[in-house]
PDB file of N, CA and C in Angstrom:
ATOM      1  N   UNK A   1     120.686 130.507  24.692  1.00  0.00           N
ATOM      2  CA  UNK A   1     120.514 129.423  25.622  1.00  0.00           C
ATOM      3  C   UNK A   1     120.915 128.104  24.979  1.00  0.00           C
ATOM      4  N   UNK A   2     120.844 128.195  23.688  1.00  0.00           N
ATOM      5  CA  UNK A   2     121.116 126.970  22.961  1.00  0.00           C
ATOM      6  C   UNK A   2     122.527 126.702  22.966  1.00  0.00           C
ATOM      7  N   UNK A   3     122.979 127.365  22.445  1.00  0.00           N
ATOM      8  CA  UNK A   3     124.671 127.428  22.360  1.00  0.00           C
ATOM      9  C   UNK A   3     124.853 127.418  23.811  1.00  0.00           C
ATOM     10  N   UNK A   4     124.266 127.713  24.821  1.00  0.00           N
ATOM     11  CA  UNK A   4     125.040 127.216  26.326  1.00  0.00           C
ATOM     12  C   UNK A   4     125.120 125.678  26.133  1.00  0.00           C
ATOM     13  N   UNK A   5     123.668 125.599  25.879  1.00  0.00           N
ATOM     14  CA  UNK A   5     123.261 124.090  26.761  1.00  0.00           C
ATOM     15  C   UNK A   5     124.586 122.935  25.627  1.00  0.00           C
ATOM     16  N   UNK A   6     124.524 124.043  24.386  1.00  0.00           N
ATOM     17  CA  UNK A   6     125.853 122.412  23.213  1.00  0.00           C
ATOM     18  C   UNK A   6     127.060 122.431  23.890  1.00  0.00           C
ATOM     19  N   UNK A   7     127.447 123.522  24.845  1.00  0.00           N
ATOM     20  CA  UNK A   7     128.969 124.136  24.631  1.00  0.00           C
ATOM     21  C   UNK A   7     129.334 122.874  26.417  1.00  0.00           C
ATOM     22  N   UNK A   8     127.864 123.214  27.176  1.00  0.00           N
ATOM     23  CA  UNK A   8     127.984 122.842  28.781  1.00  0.00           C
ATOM     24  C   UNK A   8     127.385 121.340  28.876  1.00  0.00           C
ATOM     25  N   UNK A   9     126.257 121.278  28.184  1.00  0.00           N
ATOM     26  CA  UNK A   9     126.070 120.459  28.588  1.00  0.00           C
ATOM     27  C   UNK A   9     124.177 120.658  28.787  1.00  0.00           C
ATOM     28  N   UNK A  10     122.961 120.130  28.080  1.00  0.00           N
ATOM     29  CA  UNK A  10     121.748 120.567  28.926  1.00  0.00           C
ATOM     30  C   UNK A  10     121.371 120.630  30.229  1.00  0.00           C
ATOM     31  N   UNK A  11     122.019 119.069  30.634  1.00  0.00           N
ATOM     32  CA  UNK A  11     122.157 119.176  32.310  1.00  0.00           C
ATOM     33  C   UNK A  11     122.725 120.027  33.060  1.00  0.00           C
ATOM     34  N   UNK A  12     123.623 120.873  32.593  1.00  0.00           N
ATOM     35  CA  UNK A  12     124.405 121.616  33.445  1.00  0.00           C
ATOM     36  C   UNK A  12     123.674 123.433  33.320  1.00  0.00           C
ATOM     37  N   UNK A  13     122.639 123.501  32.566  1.00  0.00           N
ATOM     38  CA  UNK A  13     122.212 124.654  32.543  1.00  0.00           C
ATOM     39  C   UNK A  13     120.910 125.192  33.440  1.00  0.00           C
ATOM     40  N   UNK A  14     120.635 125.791  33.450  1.00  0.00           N
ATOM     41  CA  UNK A  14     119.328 126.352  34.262  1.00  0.00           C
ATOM     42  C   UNK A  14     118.785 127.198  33.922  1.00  0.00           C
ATOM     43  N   UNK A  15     117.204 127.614  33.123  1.00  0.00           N
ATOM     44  CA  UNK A  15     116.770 128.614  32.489  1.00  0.00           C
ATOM     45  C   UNK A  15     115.763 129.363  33.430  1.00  0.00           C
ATOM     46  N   UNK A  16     115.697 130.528  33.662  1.00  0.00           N
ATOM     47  CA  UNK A  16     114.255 130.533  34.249  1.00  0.00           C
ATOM     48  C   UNK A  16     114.091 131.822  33.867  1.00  0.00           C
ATOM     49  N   UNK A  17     112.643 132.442  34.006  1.00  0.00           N
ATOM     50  CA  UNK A  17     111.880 133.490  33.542  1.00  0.00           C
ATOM     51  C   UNK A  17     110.848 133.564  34.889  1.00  0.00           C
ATOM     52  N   UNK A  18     110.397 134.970  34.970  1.00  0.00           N
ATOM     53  CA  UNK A  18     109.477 135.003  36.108  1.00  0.00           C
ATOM     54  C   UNK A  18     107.897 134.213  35.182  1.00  0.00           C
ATOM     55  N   UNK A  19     107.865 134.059  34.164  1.00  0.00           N
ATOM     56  CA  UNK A  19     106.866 133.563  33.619  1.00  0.00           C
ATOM     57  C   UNK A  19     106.682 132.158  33.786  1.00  0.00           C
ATOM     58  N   UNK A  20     105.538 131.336  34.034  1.00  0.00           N
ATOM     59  CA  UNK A  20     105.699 130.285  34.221  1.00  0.00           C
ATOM     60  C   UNK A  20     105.200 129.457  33.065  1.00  0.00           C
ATOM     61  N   UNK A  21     105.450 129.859  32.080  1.00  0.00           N
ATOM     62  CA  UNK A  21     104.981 129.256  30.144  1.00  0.00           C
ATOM     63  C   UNK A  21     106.336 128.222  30.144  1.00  0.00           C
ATOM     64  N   UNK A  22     105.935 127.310  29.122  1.00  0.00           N
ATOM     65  CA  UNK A  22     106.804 126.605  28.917  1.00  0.00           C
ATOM     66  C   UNK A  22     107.695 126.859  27.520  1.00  0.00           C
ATOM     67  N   UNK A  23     109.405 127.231  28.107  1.00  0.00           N
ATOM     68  CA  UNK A  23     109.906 127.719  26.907  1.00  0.00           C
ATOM     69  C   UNK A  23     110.158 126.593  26.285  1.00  0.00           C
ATOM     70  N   UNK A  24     110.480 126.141  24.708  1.00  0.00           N
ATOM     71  CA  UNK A  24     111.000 125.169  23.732  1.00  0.00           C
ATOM     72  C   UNK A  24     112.844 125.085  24.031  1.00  0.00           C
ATOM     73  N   UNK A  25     113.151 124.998  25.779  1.00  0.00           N
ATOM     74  CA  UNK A  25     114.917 124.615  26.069  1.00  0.00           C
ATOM     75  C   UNK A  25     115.212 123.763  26.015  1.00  0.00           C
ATOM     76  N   UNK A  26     116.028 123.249  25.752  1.00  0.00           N
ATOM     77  CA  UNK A  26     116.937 121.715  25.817  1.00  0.00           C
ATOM     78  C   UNK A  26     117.612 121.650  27.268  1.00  0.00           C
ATOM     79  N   UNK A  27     117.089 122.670  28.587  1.00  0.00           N
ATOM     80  CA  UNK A  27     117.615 122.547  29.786  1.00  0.00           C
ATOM     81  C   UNK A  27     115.940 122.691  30.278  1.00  0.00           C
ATOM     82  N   UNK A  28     117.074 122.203  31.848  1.00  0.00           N
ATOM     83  CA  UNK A  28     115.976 122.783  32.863  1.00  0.00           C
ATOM     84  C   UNK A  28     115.966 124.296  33.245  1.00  0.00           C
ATOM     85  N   UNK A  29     114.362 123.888  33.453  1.00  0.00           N
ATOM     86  CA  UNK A  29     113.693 125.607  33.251  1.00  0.00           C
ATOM     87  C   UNK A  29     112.429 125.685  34.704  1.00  0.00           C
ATOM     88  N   UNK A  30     113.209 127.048  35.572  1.00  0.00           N
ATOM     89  CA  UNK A  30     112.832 127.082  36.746  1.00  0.00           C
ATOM     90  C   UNK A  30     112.148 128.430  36.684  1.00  0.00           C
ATOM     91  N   UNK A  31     110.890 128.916  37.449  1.00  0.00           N
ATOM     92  CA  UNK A  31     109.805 130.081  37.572  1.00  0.00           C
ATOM     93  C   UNK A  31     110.693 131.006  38.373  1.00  0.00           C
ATOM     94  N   UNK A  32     111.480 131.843  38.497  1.00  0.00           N
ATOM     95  CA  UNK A  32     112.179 132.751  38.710  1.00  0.00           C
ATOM     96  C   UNK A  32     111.733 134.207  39.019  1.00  0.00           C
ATOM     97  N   UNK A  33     111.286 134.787  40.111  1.00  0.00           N
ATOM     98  CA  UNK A  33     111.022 136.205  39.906  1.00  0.00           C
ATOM     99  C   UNK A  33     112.735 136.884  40.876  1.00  0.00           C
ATOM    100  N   UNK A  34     113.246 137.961  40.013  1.00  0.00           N
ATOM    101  CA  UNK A  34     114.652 137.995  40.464  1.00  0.00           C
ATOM    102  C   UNK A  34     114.598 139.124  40.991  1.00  0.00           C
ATOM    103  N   UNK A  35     113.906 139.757  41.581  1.00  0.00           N
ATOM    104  CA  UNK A  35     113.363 140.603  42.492  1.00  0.00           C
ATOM    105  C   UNK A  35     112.857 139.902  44.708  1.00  0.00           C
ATOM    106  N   UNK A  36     113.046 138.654  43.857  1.00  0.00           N
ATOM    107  CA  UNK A  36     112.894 137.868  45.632  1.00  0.00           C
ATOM    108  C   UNK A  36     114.094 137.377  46.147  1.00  0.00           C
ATOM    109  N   UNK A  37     114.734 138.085  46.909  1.00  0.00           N
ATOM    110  CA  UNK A  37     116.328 137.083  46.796  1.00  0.00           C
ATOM    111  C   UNK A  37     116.304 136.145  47.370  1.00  0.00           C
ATOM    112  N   UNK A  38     114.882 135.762  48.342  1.00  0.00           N
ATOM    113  CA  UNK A  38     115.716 134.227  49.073  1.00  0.00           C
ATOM    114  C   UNK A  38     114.907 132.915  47.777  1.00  0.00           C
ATOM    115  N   UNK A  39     114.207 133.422  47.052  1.00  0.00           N
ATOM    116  CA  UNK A  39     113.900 132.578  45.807  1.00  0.00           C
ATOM    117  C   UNK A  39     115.482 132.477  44.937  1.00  0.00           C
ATOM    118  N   UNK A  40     115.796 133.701  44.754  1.00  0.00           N
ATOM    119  CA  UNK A  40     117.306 133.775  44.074  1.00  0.00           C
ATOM    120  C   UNK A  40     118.077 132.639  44.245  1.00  0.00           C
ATOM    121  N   UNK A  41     118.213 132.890  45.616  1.00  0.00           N
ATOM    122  CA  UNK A  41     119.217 132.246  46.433  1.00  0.00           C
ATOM    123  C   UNK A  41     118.811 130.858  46.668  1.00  0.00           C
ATOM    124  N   UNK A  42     117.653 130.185  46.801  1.00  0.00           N
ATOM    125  CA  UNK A  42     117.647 128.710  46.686  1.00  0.00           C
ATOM    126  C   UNK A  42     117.579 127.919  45.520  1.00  0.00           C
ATOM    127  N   UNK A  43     117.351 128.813  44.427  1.00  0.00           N
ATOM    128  CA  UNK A  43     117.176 128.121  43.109  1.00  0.00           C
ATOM    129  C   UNK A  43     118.853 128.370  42.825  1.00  0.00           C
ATOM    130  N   UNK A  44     119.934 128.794  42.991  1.00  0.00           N
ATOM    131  CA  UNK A  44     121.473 128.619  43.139  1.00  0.00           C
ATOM    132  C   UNK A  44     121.612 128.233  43.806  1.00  0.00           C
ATOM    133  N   UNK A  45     121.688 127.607  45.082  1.00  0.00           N
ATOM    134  CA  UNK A  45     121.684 126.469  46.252  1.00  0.00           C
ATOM    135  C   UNK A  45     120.879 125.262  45.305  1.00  0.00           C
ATOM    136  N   UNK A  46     119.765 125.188  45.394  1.00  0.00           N
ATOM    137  CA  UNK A  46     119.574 123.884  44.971  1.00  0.00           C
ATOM    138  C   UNK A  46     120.000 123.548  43.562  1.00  0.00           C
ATOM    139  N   UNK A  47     120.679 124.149  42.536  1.00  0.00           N
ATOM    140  CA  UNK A  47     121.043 123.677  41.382  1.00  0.00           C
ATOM    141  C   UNK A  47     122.527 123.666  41.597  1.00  0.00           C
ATOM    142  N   UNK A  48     123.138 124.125  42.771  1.00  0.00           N
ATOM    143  CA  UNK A  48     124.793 124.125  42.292  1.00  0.00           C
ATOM    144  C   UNK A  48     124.932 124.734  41.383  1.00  0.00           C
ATOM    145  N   UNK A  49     124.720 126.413  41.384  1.00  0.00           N
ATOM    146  CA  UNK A  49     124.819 126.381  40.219  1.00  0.00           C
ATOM    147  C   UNK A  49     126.439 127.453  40.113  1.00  0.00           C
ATOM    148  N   UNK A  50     127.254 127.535  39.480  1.00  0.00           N
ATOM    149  CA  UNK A  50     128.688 127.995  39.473  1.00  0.00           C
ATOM    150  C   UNK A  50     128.600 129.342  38.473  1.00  0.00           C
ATOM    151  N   UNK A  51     127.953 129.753  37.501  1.00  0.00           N
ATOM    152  CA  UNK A  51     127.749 131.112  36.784  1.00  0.00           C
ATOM    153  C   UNK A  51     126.285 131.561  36.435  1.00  0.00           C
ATOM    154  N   UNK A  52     126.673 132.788  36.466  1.00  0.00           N
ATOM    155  CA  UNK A  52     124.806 133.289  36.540  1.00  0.00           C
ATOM    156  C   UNK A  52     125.015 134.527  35.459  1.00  0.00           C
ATOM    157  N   UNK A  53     124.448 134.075  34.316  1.00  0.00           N
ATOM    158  CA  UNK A  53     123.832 134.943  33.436  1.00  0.00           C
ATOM    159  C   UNK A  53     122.601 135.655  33.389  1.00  0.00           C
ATOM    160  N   UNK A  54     122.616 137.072  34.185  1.00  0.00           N
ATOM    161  CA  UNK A  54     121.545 137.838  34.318  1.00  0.00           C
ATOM    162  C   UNK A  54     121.081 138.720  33.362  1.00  0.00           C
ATOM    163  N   UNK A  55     119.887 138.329  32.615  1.00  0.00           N
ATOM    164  CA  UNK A  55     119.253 138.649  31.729  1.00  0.00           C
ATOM    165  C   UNK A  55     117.530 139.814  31.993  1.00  0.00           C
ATOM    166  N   UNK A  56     117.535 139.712  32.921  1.00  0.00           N
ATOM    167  CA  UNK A  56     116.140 139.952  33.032  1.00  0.00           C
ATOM    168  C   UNK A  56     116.689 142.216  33.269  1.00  0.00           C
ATOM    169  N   UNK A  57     115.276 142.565  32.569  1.00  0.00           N
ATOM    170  CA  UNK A  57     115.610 143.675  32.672  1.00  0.00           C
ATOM    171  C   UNK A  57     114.283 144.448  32.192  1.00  0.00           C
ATOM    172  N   UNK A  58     113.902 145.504  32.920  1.00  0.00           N
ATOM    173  CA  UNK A  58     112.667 146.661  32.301  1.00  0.00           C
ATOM    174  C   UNK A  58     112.863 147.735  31.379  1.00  0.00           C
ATOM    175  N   UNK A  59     112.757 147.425  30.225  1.00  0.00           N
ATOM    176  CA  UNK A  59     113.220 148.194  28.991  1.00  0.00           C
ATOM    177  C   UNK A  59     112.557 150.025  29.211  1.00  0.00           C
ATOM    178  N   UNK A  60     113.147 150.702  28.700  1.00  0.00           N
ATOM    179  CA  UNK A  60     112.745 151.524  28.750  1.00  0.00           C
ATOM    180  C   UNK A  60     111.204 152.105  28.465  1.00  0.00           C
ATOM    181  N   UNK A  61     110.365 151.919  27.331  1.00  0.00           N
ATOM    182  CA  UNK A  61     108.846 152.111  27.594  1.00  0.00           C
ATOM    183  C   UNK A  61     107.970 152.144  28.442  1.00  0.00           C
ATOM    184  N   UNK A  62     108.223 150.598  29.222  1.00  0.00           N
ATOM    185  CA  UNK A  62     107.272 149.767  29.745  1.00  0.00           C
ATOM    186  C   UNK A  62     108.261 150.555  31.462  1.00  0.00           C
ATOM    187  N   UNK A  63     109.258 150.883  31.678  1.00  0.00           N
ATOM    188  CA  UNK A  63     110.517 151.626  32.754  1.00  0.00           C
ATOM    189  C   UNK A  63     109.698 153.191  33.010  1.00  0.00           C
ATOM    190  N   UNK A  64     109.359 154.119  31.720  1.00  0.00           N
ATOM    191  CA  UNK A  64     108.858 154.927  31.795  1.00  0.00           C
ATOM    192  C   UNK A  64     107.384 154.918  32.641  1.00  0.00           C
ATOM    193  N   UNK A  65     106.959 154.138  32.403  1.00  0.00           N
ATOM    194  CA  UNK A  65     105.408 153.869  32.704  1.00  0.00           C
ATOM    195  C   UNK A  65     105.147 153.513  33.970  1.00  0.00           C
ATOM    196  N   UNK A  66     106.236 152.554  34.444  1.00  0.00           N
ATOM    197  CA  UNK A  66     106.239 151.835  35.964  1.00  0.00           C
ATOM    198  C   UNK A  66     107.660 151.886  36.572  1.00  0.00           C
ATOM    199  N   UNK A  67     108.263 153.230  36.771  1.00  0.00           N
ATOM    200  CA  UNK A  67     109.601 153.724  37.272  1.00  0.00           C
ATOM    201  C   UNK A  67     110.191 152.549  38.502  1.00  0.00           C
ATOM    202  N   UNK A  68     109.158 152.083  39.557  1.00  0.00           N
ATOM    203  CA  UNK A  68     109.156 151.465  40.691  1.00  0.00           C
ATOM    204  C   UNK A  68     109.509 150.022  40.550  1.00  0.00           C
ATOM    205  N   UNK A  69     108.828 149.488  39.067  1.00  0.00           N
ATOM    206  CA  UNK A  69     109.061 148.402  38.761  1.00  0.00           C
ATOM    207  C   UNK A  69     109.877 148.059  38.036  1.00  0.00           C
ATOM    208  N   UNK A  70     110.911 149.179  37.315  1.00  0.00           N
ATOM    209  CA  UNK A  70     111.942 149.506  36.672  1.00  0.00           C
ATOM    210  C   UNK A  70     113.117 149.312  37.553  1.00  0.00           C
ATOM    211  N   UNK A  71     113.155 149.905  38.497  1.00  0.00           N
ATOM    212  CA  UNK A  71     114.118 150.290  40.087  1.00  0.00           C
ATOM    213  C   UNK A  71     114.080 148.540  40.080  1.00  0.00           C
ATOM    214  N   UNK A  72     113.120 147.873  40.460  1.00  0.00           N
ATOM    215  CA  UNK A  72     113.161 146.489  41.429  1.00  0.00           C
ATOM    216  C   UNK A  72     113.573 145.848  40.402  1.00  0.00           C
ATOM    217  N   UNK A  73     113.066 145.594  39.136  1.00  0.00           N
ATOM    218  CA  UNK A  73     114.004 144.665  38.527  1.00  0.00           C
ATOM    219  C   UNK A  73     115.371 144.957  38.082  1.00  0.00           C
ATOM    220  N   UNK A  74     115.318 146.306  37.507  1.00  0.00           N
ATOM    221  CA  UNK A  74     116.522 146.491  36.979  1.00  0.00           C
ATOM    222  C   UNK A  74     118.196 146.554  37.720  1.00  0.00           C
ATOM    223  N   UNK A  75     117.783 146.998  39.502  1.00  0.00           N
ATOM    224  CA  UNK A  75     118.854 147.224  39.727  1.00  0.00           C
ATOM    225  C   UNK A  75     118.529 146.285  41.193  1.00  0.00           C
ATOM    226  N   UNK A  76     117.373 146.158  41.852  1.00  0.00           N
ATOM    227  CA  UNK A  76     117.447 144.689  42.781  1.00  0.00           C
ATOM    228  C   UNK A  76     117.633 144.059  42.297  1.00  0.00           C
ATOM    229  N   UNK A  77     117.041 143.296  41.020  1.00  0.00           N
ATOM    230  CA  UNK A  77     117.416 142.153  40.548  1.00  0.00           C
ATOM    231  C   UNK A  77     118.760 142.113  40.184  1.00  0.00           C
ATOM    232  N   UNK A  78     119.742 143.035  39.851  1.00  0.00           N
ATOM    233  CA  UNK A  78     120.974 142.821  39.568  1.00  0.00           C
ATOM    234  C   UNK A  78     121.655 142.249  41.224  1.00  0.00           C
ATOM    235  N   UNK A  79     121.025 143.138  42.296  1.00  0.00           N
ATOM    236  CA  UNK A  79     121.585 142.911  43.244  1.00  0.00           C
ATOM    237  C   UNK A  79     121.565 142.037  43.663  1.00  0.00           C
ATOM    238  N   UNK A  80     120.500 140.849  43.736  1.00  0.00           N
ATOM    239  CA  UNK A  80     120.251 140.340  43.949  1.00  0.00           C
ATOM    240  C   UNK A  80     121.113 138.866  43.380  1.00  0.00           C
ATOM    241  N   UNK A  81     121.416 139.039  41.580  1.00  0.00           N
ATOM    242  CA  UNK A  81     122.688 137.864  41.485  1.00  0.00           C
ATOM    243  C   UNK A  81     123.819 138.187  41.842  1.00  0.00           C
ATOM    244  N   UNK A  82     123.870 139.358  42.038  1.00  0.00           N
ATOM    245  CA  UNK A  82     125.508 139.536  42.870  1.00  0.00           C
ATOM    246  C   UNK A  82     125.863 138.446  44.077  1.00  0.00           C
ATOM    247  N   UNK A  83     124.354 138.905  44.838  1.00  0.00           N
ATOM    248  CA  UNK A  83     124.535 138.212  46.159  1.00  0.00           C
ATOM    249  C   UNK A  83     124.942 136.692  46.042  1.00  0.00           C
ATOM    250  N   UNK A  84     124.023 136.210  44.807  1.00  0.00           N
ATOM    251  CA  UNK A  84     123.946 134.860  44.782  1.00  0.00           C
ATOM    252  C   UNK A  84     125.013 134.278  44.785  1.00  0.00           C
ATOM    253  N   UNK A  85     125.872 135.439  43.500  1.00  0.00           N
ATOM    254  CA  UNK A  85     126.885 134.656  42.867  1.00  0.00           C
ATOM    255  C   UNK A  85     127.912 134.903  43.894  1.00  0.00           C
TER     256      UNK A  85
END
């Protein structure tokens, strides 16, 4: 995230996590669950935002344990920046 924000610009970045803790970014940082697409979709509407680096993902352990919640993030949430982007 660091090397975005030197390369773009801090203003021009947008961080978010479904967590609402405060990360140590040199950007703005928005509460994100990427499993809701019309949340998706207004937090890219209201930032303008032009590329979307999708990061969020249910690792395998924690995938094993909660298959359902594996499915929604791993592959709605992908679907979900498709749409955006």
């Amino acid at each position: 995230m660091k090397a975005l924000c030197a390369e773009l610009g801090s203003e021009n970045v947008v961080a978010s996590d479904k967590s609402d803790q405060m990360f140590d970014l040199p950007c703005n940082f928005q509460q994100l669950d990427v499993t809701n697409e019309s949340q998706y979709m207004t937090m890219v509407k209201e930032n303008k935002v032009n590329y979307i680096v999708h990061m969020a993902g249910i690792l395998s352990a924690l995938g094993e344990k909660n298959p359902d919640l594996a499915v929604d993030v791993n592959v709605n949430g992908v679907v979900n920046a498709l749409r955006a982007a």
